[in-house]
PDB file of N, CA and C in Angstrom:
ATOM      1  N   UNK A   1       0.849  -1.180   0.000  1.00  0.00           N
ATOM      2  CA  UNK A   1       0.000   0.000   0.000  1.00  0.00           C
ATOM      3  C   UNK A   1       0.893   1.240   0.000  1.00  0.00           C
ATOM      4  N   UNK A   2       0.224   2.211  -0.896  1.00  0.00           N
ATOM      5  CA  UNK A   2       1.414   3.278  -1.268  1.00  0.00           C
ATOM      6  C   UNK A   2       0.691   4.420  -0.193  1.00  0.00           C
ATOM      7  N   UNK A   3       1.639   4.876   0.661  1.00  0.00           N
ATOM      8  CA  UNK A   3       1.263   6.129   2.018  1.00  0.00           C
ATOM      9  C   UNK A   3       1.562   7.649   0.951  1.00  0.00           C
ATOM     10  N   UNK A   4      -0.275   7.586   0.826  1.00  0.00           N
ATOM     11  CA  UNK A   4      -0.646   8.830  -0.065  1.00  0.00           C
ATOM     12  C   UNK A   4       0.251  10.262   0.632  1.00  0.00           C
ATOM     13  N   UNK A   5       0.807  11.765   0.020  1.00  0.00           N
ATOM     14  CA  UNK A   5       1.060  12.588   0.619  1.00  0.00           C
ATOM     15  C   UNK A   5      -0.298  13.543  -0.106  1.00  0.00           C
ATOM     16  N   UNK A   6      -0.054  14.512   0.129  1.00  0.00           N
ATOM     17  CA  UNK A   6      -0.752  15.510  -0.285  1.00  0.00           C
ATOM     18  C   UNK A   6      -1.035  15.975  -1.963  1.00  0.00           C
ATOM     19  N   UNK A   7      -0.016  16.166  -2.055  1.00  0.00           N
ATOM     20  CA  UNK A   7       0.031  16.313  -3.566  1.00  0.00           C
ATOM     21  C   UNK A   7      -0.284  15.313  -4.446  1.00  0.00           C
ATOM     22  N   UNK A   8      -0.008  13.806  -3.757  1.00  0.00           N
ATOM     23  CA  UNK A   8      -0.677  12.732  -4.317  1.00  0.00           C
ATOM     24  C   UNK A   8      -2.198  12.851  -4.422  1.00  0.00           C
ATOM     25  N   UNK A   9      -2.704  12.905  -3.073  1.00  0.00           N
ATOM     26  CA  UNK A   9      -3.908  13.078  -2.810  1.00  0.00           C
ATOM     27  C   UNK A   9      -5.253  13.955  -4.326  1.00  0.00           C
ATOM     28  N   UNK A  10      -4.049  14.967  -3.916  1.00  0.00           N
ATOM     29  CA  UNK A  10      -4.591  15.843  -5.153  1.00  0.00           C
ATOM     30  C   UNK A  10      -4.560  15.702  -6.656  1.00  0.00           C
ATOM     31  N   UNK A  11      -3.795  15.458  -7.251  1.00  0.00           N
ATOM     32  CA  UNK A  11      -3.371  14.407  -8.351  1.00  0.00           C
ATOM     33  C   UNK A  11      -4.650  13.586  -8.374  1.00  0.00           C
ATOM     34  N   UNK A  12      -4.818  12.757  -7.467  1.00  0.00           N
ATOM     35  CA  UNK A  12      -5.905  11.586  -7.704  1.00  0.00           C
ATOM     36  C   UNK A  12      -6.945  12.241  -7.634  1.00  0.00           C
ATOM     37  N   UNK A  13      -7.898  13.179  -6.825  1.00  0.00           N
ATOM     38  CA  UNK A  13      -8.673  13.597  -6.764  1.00  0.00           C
ATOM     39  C   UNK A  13      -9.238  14.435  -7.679  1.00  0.00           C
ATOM     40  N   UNK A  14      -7.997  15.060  -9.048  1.00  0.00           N
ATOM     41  CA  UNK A  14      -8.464  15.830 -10.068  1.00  0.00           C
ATOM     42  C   UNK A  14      -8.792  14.362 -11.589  1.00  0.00           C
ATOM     43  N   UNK A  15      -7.839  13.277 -11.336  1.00  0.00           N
ATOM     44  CA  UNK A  15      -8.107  12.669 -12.153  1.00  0.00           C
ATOM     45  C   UNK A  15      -9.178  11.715 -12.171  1.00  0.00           C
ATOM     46  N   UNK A  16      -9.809  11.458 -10.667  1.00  0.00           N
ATOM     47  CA  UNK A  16     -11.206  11.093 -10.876  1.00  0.00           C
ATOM     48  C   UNK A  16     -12.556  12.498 -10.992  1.00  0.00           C
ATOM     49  N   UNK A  17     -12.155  13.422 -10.904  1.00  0.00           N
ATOM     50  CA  UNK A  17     -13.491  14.586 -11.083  1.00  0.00           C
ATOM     51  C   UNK A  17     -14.568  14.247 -12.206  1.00  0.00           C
ATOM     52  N   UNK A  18     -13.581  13.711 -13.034  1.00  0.00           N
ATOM     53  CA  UNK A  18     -14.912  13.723 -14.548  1.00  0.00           C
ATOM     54  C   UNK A  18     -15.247  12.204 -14.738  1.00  0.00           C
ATOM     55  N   UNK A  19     -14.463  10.981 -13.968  1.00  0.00           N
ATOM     56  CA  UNK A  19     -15.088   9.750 -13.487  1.00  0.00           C
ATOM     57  C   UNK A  19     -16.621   9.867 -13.140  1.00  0.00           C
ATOM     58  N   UNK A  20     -17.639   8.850 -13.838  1.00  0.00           N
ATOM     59  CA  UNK A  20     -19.013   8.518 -12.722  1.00  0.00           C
ATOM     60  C   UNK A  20     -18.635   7.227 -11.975  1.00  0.00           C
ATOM     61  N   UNK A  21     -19.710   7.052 -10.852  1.00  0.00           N
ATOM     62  CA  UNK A  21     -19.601   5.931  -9.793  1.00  0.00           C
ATOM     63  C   UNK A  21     -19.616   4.723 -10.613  1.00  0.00           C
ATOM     64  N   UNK A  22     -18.195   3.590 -10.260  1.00  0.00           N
ATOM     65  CA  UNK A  22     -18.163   2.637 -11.232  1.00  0.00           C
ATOM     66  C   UNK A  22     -19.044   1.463 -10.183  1.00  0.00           C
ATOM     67  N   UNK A  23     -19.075   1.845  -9.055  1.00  0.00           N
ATOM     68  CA  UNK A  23     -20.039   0.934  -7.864  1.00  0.00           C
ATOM     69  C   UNK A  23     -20.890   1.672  -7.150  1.00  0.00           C
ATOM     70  N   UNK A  24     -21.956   0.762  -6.769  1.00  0.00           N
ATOM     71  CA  UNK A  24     -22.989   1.704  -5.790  1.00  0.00           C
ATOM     72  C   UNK A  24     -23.058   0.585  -4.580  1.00  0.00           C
ATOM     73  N   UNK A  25     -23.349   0.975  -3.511  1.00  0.00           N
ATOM     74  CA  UNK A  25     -23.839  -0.223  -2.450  1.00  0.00           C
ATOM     75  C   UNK A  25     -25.550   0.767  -1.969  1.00  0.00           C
ATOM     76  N   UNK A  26     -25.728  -0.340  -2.055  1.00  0.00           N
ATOM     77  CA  UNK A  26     -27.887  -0.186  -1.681  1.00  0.00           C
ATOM     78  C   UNK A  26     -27.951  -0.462  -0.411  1.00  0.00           C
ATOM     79  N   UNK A  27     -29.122  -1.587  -0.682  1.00  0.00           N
ATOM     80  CA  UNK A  27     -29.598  -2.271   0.471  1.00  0.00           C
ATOM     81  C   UNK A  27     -29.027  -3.590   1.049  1.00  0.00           C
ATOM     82  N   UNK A  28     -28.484  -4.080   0.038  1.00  0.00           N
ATOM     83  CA  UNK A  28     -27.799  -5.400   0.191  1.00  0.00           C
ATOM     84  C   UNK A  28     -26.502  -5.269   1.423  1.00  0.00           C
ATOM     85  N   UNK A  29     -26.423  -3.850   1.104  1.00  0.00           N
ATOM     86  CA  UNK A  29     -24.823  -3.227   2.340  1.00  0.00           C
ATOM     87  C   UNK A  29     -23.784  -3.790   1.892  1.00  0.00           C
ATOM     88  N   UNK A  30     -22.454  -4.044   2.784  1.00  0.00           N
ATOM     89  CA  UNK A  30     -21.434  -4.216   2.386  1.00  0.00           C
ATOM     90  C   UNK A  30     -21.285  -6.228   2.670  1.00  0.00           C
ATOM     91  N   UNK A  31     -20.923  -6.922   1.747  1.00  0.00           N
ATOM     92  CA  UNK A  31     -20.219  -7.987   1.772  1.00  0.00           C
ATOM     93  C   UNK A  31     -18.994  -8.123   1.131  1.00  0.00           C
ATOM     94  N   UNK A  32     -18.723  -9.629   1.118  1.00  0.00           N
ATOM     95  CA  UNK A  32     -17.371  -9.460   1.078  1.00  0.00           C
ATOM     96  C   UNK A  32     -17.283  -9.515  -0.340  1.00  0.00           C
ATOM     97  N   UNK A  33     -18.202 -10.518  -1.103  1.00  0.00           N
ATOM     98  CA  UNK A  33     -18.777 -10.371  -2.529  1.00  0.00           C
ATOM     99  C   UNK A  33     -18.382  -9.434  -3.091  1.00  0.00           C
ATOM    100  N   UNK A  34     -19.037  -7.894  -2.808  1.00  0.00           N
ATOM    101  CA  UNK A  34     -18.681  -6.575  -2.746  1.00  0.00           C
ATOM    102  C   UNK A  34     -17.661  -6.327  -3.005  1.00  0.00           C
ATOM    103  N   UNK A  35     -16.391  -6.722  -1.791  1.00  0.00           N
ATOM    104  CA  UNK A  35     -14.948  -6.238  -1.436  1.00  0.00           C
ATOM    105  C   UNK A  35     -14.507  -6.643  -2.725  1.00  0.00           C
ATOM    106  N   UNK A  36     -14.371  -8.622  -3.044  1.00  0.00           N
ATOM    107  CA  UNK A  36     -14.012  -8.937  -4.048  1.00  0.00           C
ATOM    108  C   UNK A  36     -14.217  -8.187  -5.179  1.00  0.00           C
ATOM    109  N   UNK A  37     -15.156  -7.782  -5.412  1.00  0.00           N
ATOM    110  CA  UNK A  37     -15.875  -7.025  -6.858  1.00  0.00           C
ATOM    111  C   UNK A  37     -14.587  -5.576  -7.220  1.00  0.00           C
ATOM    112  N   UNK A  38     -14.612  -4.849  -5.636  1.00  0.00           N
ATOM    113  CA  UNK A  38     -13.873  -3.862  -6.019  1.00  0.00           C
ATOM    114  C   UNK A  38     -11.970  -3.995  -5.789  1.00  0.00           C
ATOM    115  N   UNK A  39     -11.510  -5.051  -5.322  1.00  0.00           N
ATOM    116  CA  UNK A  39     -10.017  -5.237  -5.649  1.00  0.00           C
ATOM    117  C   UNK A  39     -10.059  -5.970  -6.835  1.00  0.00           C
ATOM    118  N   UNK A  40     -10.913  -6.583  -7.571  1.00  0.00           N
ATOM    119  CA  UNK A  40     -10.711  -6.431  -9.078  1.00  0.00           C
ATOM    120  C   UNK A  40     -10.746  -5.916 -10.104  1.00  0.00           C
ATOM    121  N   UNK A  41     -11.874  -4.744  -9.331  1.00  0.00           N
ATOM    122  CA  UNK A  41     -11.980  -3.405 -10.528  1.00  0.00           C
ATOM    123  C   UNK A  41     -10.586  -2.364 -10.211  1.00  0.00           C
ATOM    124  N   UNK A  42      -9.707  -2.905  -8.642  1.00  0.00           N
ATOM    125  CA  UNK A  42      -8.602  -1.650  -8.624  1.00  0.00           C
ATOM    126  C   UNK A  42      -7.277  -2.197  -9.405  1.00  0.00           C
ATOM    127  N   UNK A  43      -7.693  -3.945  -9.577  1.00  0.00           N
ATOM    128  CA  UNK A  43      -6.143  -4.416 -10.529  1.00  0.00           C
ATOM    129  C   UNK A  43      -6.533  -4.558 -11.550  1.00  0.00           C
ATOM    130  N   UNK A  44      -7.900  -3.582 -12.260  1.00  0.00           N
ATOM    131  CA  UNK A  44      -8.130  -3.136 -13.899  1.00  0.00           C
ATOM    132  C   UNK A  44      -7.576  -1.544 -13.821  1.00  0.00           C
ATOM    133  N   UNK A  45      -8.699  -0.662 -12.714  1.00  0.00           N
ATOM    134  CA  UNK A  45      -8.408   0.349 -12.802  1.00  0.00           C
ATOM    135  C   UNK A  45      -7.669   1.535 -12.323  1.00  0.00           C
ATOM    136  N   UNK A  46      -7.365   0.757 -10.994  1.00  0.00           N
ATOM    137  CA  UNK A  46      -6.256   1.732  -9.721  1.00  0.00           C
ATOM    138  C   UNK A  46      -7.353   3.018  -9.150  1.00  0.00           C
ATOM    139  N   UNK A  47      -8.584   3.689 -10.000  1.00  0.00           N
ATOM    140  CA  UNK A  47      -8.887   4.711  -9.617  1.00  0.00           C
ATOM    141  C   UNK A  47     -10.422   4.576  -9.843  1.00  0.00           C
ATOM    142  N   UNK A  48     -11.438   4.804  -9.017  1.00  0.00           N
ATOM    143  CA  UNK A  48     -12.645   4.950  -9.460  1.00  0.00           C
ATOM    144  C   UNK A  48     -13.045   5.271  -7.836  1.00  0.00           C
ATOM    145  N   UNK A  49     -14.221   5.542  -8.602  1.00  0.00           N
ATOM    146  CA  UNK A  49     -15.641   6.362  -7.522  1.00  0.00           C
ATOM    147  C   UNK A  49     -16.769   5.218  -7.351  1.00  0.00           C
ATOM    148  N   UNK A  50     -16.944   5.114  -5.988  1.00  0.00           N
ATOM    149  CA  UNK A  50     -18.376   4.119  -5.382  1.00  0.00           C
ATOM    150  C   UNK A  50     -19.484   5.326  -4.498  1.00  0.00           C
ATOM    151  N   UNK A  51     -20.577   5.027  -5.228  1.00  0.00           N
ATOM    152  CA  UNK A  51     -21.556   5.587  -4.936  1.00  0.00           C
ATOM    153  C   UNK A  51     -22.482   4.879  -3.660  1.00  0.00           C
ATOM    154  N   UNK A  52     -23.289   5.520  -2.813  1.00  0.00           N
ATOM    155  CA  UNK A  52     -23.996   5.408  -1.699  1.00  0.00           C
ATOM    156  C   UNK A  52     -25.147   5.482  -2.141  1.00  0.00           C
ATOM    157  N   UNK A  53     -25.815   4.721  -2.275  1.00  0.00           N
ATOM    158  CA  UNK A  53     -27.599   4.514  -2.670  1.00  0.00           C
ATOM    159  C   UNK A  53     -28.454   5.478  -1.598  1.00  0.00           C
ATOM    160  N   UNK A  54     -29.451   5.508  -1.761  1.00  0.00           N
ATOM    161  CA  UNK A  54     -30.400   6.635  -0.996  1.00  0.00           C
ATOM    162  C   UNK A  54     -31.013   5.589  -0.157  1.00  0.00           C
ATOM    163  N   UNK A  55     -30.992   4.247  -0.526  1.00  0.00           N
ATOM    164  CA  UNK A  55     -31.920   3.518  -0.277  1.00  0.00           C
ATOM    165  C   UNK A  55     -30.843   2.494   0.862  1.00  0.00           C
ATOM    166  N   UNK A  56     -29.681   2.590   0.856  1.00  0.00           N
ATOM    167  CA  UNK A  56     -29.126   2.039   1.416  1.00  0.00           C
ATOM    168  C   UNK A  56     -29.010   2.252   2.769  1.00  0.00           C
ATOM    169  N   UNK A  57     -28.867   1.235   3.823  1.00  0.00           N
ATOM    170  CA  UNK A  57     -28.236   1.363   5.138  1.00  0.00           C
ATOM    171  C   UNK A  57     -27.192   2.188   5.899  1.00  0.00           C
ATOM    172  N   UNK A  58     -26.337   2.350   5.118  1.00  0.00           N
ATOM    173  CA  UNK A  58     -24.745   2.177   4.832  1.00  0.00           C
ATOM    174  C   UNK A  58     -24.119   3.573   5.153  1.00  0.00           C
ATOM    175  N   UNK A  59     -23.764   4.392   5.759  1.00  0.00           N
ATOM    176  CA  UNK A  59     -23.100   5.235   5.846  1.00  0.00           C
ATOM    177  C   UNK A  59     -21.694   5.582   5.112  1.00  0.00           C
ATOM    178  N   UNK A  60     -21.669   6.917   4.907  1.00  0.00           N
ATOM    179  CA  UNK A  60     -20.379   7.201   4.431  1.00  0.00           C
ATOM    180  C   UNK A  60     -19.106   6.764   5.232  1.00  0.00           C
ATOM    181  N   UNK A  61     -19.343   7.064   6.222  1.00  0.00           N
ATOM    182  CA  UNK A  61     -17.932   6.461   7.625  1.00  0.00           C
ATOM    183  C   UNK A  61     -17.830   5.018   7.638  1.00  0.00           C
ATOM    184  N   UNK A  62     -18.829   4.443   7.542  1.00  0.00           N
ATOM    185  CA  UNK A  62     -19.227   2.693   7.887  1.00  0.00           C
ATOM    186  C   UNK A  62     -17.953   2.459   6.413  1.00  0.00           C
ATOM    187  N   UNK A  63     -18.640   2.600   5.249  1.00  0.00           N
ATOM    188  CA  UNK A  63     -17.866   2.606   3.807  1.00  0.00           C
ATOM    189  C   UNK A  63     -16.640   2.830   3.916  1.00  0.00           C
ATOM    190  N   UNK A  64     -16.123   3.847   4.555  1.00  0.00           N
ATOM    191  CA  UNK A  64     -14.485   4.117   4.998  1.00  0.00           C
ATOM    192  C   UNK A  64     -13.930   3.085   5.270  1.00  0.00           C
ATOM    193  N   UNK A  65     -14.540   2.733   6.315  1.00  0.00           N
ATOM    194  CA  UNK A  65     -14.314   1.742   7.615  1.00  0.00           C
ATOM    195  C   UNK A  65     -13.791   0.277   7.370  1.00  0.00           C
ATOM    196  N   UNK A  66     -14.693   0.209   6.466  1.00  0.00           N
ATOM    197  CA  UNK A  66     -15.270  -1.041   5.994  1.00  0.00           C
ATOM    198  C   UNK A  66     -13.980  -1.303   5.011  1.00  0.00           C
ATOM    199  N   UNK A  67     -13.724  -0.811   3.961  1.00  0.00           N
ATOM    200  CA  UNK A  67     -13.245  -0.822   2.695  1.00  0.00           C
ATOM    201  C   UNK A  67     -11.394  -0.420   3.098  1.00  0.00           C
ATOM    202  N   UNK A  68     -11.042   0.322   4.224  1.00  0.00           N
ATOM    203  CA  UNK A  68      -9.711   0.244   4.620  1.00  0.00           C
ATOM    204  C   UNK A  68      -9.358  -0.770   5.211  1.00  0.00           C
ATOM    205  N   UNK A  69     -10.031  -1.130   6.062  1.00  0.00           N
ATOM    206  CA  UNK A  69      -9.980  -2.493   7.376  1.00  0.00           C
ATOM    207  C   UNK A  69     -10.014  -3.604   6.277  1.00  0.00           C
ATOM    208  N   UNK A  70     -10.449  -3.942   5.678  1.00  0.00           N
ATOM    209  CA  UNK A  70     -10.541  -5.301   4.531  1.00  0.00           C
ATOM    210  C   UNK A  70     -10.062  -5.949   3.565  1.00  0.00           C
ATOM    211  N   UNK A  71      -9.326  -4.467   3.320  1.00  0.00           N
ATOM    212  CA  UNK A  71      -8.411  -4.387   1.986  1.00  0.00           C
ATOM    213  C   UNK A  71      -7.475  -3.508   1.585  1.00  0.00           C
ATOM    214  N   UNK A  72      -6.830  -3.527   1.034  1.00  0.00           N
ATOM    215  CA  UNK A  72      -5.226  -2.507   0.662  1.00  0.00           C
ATOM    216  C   UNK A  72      -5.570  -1.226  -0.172  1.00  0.00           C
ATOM    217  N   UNK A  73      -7.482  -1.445  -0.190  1.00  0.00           N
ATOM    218  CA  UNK A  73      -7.509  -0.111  -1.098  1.00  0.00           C
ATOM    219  C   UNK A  73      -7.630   1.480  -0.065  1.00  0.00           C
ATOM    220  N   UNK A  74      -7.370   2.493  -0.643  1.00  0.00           N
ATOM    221  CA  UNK A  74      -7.588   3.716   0.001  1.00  0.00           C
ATOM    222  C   UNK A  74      -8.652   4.768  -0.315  1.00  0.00           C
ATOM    223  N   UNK A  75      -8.999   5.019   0.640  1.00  0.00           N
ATOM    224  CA  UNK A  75     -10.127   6.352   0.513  1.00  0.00           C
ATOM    225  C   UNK A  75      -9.560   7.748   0.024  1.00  0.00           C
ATOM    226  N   UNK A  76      -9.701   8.228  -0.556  1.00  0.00           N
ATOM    227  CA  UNK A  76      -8.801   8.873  -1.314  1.00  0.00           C
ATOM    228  C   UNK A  76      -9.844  10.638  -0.851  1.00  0.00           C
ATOM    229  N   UNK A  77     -10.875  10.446  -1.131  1.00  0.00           N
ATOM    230  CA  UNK A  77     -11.821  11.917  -0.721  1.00  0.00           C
ATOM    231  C   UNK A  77     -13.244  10.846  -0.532  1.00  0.00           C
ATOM    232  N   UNK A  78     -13.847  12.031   0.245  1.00  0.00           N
ATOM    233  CA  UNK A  78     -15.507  11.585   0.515  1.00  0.00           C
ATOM    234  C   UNK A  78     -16.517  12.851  -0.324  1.00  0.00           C
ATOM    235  N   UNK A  79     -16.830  12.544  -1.324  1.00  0.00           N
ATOM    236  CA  UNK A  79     -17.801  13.860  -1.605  1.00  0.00           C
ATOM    237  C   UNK A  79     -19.171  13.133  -1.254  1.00  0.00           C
ATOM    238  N   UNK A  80     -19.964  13.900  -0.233  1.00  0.00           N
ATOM    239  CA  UNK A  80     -21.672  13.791  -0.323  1.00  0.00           C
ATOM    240  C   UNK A  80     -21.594  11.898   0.119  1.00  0.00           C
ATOM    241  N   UNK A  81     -22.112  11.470  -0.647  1.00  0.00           N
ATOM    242  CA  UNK A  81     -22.481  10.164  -0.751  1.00  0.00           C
ATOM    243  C   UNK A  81     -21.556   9.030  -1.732  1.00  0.00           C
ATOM    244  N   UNK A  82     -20.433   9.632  -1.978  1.00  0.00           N
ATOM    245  CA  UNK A  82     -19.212   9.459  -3.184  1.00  0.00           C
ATOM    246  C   UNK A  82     -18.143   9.444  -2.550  1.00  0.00           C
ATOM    247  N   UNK A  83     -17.261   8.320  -2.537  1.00  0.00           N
ATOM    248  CA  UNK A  83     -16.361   8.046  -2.405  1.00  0.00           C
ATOM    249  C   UNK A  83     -15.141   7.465  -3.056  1.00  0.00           C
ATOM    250  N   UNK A  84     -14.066   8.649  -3.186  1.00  0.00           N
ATOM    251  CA  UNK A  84     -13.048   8.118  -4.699  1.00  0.00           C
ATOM    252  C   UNK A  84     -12.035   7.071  -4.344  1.00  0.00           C
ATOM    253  N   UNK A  85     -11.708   6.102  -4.779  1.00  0.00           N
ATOM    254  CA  UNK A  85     -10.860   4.854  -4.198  1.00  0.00           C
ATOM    255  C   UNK A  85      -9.396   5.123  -5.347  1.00  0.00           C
ATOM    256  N   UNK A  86      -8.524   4.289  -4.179  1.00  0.00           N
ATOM    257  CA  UNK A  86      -6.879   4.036  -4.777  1.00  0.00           C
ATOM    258  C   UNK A  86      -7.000   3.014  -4.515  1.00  0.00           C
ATOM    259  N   UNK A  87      -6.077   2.007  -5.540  1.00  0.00           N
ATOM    260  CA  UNK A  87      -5.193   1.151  -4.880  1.00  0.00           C
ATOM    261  C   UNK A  87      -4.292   0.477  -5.997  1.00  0.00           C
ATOM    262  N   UNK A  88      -3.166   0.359  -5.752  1.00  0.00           N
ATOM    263  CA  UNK A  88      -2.257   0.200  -6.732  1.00  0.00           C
ATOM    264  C   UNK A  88      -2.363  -1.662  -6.904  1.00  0.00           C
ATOM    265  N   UNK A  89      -2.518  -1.649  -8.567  1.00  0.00           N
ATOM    266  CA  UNK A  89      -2.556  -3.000  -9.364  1.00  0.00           C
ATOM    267  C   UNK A  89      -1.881  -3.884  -9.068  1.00  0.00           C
ATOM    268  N   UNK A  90      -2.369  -4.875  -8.979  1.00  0.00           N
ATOM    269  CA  UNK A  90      -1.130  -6.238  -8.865  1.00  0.00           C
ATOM    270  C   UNK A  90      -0.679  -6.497 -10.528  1.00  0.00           C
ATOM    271  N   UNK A  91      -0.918  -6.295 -11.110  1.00  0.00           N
ATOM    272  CA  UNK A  91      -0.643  -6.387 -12.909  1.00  0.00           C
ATOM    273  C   UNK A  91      -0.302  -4.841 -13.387  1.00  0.00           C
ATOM    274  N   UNK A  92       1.615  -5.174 -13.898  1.00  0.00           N
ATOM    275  CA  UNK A  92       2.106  -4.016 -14.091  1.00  0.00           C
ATOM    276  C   UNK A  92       1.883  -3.071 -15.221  1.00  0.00           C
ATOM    277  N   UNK A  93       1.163  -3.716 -16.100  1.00  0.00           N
ATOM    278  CA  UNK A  93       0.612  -3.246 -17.378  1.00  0.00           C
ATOM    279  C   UNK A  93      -0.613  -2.532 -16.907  1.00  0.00           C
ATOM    280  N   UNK A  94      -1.364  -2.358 -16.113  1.00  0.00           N
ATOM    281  CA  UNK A  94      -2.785  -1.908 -15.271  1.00  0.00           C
ATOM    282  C   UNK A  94      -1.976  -0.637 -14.275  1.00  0.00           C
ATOM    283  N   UNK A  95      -0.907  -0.770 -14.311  1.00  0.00           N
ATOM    284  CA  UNK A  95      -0.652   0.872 -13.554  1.00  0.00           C
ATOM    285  C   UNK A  95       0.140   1.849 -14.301  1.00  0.00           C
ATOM    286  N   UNK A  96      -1.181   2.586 -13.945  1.00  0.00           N
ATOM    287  CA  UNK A  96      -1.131   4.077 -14.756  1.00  0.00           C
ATOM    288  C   UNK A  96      -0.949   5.213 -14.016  1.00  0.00           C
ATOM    289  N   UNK A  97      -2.076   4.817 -12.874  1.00  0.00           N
ATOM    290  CA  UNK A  97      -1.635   6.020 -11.629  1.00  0.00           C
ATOM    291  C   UNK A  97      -1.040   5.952 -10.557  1.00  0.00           C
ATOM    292  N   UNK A  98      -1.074   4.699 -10.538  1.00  0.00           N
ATOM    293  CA  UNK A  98       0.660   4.559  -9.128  1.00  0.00           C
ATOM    294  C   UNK A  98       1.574   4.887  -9.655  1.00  0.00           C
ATOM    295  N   UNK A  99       2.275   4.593 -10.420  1.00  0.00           N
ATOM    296  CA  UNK A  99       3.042   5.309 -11.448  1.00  0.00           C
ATOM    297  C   UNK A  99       3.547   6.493 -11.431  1.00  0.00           C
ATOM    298  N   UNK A 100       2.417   7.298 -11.548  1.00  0.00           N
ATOM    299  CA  UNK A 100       2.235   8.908 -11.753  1.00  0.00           C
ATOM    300  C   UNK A 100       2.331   9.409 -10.524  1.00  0.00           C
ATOM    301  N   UNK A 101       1.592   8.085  -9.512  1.00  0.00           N
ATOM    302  CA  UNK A 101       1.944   8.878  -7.898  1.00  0.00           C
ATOM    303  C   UNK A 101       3.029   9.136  -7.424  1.00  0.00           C
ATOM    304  N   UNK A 102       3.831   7.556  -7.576  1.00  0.00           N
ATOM    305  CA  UNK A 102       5.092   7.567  -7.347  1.00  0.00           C
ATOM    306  C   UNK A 102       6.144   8.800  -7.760  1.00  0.00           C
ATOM    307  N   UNK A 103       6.041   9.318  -8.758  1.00  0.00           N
ATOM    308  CA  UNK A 103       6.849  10.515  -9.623  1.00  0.00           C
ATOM    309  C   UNK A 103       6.697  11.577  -8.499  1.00  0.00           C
ATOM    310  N   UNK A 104       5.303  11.967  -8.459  1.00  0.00           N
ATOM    311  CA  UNK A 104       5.301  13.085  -7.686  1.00  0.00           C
ATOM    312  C   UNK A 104       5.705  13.165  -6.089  1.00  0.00           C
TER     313      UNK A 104
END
């Protein structure tokens, strides 16, 4: 797990802005199903946004919580009900923005 600084932070946070939510969690809440789903979308994509259903249980903090404690990915910002994720690829051809983090 790469220990985001600031400028990283920011970096990631401008290159998901024009990203939509590539996950939502509802009612179903968080399983591990779930977890699996999204450390395979981070060793395709390293960067995406999970959305908070209206309809869901689930808190924004719980989602933090949940998704650091479980797995190597990072919370990167919380907007509203949106939450932008890191986590650097196990497949070196799939990193684009660890990469870019690393530099800076």
């Amino acid at each position: 797990m790469i220990s985001l600084r600031g400028k990283q932070k920011r970096y990631l946070r401008a290159s998901a802005h024009d990203m939509r939510p590539l996950f939502s969690v509802g009612k179903q809440g968080l399983t591990k199903n779930w977890l699996d789903q999204l450390e395979d979308a981070i060793n395709k994509r390293e960067l995406f946004k999970v959305n908070i259903l209206a309809n869901s249980e689930v808190d924004t903090t719980e989602l933090k919580t949940f998704i650091e404690e479980n797995s190597d990915i990072q919370v990167v910002q919380t907007i509203g009900h949106t939450l932008v994720l890191f986590g650097e690829s196990d497949e070196k051809e799939n990193r684009h923005y660890s990469v870019m983090v690393q530099k800076i």
